[in-house]
N, C-alpha and C. Protein backbone atom coordinates (compact mmCIF):
# COMPACT_ATOMS: atom_id res chain seq x y z
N UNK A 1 -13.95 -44.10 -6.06
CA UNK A 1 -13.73 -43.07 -5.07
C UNK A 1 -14.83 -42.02 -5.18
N UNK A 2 -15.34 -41.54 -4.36
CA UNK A 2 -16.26 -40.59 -4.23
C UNK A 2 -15.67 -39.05 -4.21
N UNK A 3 -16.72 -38.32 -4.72
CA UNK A 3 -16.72 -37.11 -5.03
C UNK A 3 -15.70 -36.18 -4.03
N UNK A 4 -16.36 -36.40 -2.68
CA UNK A 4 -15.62 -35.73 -1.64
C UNK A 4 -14.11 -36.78 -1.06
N UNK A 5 -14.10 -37.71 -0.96
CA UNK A 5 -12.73 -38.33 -0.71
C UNK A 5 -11.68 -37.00 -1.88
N UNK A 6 -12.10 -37.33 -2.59
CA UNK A 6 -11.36 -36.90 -4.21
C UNK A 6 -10.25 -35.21 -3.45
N UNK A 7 -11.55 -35.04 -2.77
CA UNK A 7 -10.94 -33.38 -2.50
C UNK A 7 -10.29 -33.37 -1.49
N UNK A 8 -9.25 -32.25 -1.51
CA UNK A 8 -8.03 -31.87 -0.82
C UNK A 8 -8.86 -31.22 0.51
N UNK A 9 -8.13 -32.11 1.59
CA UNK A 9 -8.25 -31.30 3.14
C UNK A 9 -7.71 -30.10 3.21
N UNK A 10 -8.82 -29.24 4.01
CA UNK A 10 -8.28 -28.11 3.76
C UNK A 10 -7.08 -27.37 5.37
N UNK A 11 -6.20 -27.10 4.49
CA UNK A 11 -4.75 -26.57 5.02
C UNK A 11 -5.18 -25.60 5.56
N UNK A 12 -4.51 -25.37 7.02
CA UNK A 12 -4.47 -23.73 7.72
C UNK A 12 -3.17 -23.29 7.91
N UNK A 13 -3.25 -22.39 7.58
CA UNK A 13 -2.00 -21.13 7.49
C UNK A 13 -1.34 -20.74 8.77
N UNK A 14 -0.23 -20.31 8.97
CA UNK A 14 0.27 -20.12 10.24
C UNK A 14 -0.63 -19.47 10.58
N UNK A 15 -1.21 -18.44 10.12
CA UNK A 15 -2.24 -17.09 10.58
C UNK A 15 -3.19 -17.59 11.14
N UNK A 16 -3.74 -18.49 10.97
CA UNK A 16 -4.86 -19.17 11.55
C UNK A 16 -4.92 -19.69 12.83
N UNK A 17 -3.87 -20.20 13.65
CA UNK A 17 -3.57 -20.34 14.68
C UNK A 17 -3.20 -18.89 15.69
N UNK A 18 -3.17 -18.32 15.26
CA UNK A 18 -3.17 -16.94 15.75
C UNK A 18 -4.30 -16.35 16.19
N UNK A 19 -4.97 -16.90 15.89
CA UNK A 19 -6.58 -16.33 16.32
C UNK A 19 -6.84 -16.90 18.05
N UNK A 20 -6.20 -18.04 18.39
CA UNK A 20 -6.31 -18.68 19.39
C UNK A 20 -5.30 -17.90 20.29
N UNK A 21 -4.62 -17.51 20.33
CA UNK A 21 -3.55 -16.84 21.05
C UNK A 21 -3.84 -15.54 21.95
N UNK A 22 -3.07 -15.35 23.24
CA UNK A 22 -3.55 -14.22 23.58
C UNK A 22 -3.62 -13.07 23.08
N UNK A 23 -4.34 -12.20 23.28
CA UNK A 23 -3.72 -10.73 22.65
C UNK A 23 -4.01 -9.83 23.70
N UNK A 24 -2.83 -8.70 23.43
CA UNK A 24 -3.25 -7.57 24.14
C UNK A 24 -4.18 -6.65 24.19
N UNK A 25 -4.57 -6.11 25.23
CA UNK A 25 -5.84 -4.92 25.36
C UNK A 25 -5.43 -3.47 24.05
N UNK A 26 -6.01 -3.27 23.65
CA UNK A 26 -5.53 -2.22 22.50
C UNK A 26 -5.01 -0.75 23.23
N UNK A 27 -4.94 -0.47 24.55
CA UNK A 27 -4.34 0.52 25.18
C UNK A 27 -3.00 0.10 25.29
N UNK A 28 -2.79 -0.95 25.77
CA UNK A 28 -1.82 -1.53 26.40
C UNK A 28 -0.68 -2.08 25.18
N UNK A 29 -1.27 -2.12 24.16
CA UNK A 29 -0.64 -2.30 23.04
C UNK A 29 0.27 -1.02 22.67
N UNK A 30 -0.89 -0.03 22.22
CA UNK A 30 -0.41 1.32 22.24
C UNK A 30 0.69 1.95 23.16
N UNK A 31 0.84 1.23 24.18
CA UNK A 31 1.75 1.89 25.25
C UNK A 31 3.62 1.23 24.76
N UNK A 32 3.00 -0.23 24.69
CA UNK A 32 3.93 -1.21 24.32
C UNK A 32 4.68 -0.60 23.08
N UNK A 33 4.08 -0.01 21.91
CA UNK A 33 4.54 0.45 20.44
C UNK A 33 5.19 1.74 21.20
N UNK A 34 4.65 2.46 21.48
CA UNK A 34 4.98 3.91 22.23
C UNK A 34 6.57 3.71 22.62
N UNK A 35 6.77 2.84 23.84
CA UNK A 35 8.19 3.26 24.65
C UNK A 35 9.05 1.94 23.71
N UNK A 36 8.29 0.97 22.67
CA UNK A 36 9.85 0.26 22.67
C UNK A 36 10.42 1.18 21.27
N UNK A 37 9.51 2.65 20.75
CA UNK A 37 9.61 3.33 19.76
C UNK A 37 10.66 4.10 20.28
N UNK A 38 10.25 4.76 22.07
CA UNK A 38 11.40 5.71 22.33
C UNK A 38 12.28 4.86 22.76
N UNK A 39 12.44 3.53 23.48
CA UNK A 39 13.73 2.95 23.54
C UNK A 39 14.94 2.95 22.27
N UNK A 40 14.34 2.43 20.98
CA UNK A 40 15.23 2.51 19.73
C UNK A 40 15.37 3.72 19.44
N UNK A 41 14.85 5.29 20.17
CA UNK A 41 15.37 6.45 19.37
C UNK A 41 16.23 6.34 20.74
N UNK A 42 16.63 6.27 21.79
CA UNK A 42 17.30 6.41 23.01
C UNK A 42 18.22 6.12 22.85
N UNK A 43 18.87 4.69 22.58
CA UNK A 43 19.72 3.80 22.47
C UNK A 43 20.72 3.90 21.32
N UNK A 44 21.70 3.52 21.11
CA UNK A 44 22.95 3.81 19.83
C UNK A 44 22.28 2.41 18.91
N UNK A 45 21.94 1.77 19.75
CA UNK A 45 21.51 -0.12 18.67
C UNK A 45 20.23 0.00 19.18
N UNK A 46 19.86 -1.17 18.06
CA UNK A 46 18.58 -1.57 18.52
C UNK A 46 19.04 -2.97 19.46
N UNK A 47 19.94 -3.84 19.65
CA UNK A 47 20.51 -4.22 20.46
C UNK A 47 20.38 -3.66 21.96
N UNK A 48 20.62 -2.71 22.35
CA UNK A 48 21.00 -1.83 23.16
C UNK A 48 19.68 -1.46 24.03
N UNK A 49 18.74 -1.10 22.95
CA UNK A 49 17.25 -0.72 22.83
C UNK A 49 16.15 -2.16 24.01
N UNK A 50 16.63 -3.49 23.10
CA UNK A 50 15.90 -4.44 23.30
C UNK A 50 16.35 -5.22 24.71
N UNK A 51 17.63 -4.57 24.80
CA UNK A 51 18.58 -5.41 26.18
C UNK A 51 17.75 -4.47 27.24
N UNK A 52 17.35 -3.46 27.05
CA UNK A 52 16.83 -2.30 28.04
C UNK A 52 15.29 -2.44 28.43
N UNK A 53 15.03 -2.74 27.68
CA UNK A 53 12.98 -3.26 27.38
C UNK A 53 12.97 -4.41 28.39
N UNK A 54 13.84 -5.53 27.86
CA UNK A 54 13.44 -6.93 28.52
C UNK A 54 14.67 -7.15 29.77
N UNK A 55 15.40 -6.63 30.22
CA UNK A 55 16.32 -6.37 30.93
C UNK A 55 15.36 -5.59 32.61
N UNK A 56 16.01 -6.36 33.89
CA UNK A 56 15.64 -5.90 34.67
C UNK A 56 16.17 -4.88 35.09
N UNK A 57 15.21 -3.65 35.73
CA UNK A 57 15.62 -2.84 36.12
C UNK A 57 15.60 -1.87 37.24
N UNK A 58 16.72 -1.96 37.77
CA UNK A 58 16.89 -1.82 39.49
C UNK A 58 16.34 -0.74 39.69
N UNK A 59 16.21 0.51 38.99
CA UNK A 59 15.40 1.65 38.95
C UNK A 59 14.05 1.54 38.91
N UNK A 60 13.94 0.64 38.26
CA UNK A 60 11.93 0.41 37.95
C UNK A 60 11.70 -0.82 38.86
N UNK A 61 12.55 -1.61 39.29
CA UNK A 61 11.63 -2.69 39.81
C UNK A 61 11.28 -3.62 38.95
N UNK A 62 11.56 -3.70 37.93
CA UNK A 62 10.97 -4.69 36.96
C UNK A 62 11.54 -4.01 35.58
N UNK A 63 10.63 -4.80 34.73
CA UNK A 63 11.23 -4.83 33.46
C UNK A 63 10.90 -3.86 32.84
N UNK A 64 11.19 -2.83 32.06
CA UNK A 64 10.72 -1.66 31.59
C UNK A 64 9.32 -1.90 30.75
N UNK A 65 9.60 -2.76 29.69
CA UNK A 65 8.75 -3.31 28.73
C UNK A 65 7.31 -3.72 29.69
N UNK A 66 7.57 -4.36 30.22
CA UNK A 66 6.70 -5.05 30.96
C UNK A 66 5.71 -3.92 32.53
N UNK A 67 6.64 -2.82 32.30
CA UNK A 67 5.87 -1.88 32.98
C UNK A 67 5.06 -0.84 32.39
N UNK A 68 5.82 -0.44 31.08
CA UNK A 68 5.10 0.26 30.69
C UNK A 68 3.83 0.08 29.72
N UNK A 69 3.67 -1.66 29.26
CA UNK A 69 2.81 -2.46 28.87
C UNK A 69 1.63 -2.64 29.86
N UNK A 70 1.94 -2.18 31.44
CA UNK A 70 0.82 -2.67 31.96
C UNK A 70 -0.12 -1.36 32.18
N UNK A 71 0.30 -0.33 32.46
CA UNK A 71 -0.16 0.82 32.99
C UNK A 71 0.18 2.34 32.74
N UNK A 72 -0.15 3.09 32.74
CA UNK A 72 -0.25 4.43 31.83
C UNK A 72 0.78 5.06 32.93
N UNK A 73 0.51 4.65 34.33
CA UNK A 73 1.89 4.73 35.14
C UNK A 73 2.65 4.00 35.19
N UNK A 74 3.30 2.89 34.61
CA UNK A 74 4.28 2.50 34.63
C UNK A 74 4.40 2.91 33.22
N UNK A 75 4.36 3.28 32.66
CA UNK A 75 4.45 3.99 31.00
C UNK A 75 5.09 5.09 31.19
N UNK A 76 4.94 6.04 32.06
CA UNK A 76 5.02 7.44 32.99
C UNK A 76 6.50 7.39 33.50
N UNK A 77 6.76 6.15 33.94
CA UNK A 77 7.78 5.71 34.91
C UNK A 77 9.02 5.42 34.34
N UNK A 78 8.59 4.58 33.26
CA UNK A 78 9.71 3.85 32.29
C UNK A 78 10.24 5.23 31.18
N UNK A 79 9.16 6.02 30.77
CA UNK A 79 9.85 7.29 30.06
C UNK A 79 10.29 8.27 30.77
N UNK A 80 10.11 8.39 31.79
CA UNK A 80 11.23 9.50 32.91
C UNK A 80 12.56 8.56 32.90
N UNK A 81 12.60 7.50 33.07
CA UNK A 81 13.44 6.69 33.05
C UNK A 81 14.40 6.81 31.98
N UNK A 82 13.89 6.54 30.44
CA UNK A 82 14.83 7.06 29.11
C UNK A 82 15.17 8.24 29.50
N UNK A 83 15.13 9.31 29.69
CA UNK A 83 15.09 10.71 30.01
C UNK A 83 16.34 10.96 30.50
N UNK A 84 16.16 9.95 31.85
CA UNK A 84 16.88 10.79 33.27
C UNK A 84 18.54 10.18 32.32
N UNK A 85 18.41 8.99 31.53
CA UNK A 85 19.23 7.92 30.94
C UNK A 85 19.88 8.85 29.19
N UNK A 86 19.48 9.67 29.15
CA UNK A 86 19.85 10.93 27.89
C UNK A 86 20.70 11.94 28.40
C-alpha cells in the first residue's frame, strides 16, 4: 500500500457546508437581531415572541420578521407595531 492510500480522507465538519449557503446582508441582519430582540422583551414567552415574527400579519401585510429583515421601513413598521401591541 502506498504512502498516500495509507492516509485518512479528509472529513468536513457541519461548518463547512455553511460557507455555501446564503447569507444575509449585514444591515439586514442587524435589523433581524434588533426586532426578534424586542419581540422576546414584548411577549410573556418566547413562544408567543416567535408565533408573532413568523406569523402573518393583517396589520403589516406580511410577516413581521420578514419585514423588518428587509428594510429600515419595514423595521419602522413592525416596531410601531410591538408598541401600538404594549
Amino acid at each position: 500500500m502506498t504512502e498516500e492510500a495509507m492516509e485518512k480522507p479528509v472529513v468536513r465538519s457541519a461548518w463547512a457546508r455553511r460557507d455555501n449557503r446564503f447569507k444575509i446582508p449585514p444591515e439586514a441582519a442587524k435589523r433581524q437581531g434588533l426586532i426578534t430582540r424586542m419581540a422576546l422583551e414584548s411577549f410573556a414567552t418566547k413562544d408567543e415572541a416567535i408565533a408573532y415574527l413568523n406569523g402573518e400579519c393583517i396589520a403589516l401585510a406580511g410577516r413581521p420578521l420578514d419585514l423588518a429583515t428587509h428594510s429600515p421601513k419595514g423595521l419602522e413598521q413592525v416596531v410601531a407595531d410591538l408598541r401600538n401591541r404594549s
